[in-house]
N, C-alpha and C. Protein backbone atom coordinates (compact mmCIF):
# COMPACT_ATOMS: atom_id res chain seq x y z
N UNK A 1 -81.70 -138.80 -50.30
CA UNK A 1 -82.84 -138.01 -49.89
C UNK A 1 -82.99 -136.80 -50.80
N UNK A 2 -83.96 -136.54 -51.63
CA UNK A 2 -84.48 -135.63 -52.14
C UNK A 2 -84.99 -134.10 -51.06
N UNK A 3 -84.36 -133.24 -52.05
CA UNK A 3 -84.96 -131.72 -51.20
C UNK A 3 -86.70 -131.66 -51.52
N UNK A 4 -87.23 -130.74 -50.52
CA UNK A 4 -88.54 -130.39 -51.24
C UNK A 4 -88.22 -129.17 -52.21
N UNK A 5 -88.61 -129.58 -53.36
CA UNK A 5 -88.92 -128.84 -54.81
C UNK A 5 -89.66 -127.36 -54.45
N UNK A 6 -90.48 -127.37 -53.20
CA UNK A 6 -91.19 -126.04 -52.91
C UNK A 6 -89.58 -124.83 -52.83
N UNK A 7 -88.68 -125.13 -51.85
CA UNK A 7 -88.01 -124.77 -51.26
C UNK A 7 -86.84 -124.27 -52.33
N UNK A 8 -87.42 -125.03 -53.12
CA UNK A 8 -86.31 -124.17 -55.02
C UNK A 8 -86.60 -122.89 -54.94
N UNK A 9 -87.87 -123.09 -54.72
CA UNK A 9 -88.57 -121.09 -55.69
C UNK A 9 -88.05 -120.31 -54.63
N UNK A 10 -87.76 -120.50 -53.41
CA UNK A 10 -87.15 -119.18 -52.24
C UNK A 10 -85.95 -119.39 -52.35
N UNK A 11 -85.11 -120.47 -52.77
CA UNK A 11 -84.04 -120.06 -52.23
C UNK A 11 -83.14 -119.22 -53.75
N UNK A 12 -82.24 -118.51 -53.60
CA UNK A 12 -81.15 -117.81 -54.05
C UNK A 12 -79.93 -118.12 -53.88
N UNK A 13 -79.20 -118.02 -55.19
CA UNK A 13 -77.34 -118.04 -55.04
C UNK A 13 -77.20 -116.72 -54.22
N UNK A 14 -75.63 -117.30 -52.89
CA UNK A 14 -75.77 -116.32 -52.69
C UNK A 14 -74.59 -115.36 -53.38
N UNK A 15 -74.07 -115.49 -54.05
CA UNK A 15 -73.52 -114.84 -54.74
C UNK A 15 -73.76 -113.49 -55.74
N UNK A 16 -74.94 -114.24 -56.78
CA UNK A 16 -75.59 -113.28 -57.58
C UNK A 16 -76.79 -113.21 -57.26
N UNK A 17 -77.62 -113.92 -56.53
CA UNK A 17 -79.08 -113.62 -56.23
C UNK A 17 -79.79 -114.70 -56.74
N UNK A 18 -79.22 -115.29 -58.14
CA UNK A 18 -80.18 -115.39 -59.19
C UNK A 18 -80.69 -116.78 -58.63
N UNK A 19 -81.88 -117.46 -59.27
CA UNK A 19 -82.10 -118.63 -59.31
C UNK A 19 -81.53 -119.68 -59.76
N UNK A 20 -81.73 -120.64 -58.12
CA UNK A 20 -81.07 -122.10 -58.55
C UNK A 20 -82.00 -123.20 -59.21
N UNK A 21 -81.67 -123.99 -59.56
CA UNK A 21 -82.22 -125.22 -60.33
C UNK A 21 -81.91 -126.22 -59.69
N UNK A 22 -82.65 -127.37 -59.40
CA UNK A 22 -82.43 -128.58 -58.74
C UNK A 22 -82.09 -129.58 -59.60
N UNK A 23 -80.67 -130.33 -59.58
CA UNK A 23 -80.38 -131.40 -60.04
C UNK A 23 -80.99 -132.28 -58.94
N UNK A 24 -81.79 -133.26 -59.48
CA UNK A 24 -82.41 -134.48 -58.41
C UNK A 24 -81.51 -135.73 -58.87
N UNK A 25 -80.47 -135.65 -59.67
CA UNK A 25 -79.12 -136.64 -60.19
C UNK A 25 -78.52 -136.74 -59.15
N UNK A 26 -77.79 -135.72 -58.86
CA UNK A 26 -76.64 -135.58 -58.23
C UNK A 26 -76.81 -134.70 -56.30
N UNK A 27 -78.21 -134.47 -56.53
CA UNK A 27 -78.81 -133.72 -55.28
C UNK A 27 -78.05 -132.63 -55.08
N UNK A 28 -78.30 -131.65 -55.85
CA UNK A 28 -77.43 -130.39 -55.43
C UNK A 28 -78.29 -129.40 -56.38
N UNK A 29 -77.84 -128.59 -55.89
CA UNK A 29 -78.72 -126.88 -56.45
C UNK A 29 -77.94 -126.44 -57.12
N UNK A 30 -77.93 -126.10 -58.86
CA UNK A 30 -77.01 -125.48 -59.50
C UNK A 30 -77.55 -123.81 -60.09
N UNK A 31 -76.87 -122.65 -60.03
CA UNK A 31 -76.39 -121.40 -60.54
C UNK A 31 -75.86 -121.96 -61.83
N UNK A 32 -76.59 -121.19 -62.95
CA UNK A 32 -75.59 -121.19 -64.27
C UNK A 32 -74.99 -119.95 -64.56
N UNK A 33 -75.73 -118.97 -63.69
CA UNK A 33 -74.95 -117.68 -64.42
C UNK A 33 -73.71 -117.67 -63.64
N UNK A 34 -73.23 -118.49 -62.27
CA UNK A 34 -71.69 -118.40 -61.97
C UNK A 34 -70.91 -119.72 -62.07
N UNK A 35 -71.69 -120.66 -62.81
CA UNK A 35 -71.17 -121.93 -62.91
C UNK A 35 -70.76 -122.60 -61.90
N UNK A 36 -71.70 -122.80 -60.91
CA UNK A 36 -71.23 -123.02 -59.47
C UNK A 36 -72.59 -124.14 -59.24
N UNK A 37 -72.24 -125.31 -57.93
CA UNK A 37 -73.16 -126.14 -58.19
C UNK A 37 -73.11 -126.58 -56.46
N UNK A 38 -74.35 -126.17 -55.81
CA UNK A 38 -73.61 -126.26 -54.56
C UNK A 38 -74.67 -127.25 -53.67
N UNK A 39 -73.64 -128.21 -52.87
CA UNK A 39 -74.54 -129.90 -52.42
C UNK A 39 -75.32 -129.42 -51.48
N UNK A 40 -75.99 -130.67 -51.03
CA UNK A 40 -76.92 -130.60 -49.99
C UNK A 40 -76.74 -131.89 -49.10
N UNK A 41 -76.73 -131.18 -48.33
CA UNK A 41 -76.17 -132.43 -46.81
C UNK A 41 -77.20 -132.56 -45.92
N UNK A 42 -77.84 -133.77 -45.92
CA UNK A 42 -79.14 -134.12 -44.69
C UNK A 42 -80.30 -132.99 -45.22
N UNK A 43 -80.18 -132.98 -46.32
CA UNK A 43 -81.44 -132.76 -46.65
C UNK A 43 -81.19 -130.89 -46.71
N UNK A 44 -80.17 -130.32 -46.76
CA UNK A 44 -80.07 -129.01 -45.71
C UNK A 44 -79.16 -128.44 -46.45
N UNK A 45 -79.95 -127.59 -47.62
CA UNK A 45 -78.31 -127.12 -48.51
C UNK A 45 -77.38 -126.30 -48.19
N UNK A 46 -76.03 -126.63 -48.73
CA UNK A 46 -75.03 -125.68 -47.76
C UNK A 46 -74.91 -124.71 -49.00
N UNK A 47 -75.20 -123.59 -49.06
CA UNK A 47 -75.03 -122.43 -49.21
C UNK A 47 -73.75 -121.45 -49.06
N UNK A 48 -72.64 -122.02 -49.94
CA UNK A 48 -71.29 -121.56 -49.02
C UNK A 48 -70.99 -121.28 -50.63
N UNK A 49 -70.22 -120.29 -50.76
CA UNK A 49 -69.68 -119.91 -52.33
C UNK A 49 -68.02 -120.85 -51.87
N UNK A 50 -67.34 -120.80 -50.80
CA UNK A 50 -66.32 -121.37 -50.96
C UNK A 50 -66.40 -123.02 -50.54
N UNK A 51 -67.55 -123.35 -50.73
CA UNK A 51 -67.89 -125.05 -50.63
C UNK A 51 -68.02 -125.41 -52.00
N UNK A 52 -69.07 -124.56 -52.87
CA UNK A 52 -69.65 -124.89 -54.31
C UNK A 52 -68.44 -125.07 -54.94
N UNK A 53 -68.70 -126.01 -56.11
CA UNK A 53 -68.52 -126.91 -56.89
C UNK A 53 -68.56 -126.26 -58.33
N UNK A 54 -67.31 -125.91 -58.79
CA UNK A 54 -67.53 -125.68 -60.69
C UNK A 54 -68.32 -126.56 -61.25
N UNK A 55 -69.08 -125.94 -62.31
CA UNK A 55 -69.50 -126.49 -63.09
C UNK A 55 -68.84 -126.39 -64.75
N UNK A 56 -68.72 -127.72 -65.61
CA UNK A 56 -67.88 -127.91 -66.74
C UNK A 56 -68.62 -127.14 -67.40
N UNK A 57 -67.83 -127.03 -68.34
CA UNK A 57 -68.84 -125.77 -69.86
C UNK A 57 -70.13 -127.07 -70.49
N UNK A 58 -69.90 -128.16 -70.39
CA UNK A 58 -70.89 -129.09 -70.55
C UNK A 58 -72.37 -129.22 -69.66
N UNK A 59 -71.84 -129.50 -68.78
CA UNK A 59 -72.92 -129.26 -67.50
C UNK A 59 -73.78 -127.97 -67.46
N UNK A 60 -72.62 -126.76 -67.56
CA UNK A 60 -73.61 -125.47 -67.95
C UNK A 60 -74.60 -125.39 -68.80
N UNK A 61 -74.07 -125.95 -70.02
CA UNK A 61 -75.16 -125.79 -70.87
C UNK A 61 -76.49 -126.89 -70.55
N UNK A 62 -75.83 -127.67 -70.13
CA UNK A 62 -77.11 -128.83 -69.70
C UNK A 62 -78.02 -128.16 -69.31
N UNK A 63 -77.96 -127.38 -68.20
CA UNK A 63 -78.68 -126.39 -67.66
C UNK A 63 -79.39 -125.25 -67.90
N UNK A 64 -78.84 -124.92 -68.53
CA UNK A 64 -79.40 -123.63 -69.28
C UNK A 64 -80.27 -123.89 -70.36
N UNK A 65 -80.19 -125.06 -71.14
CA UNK A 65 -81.32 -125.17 -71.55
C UNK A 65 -82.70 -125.91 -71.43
């Protein structure tokens, strides 16, 4: 199940604030500025800094550019 794409532009890491990016690969919302990549369960992202998921120095850059 795909998130709605609207629901990108409000939401925030909550860590640094900054904006997440939607992987529609792997269904999860990734932060590059903390290298953190965090899932989404039933449609309903979990938002937890001690759930999220490192991201490799590979993956980062995927992202960032």
């Amino acid at each position: 199940m795909a998130i709605n794409t609207a629901l990108t532009d409000i939401l925030a890491c909550p860590l640094c604030k900054g904006k997440l990016k939607y992987d529609k690969e792997q269904n999860r919302l990734i932060c590059t500025a903390d290298r953190l990549a965090y899932r989404i369960s039933q449609n309903i992202p979990v938002l937890l800094a001690d759930e999220a998921t490192a991201l490799t120095s590979d993956e980062c850059e995927k992202w960032r550019s």
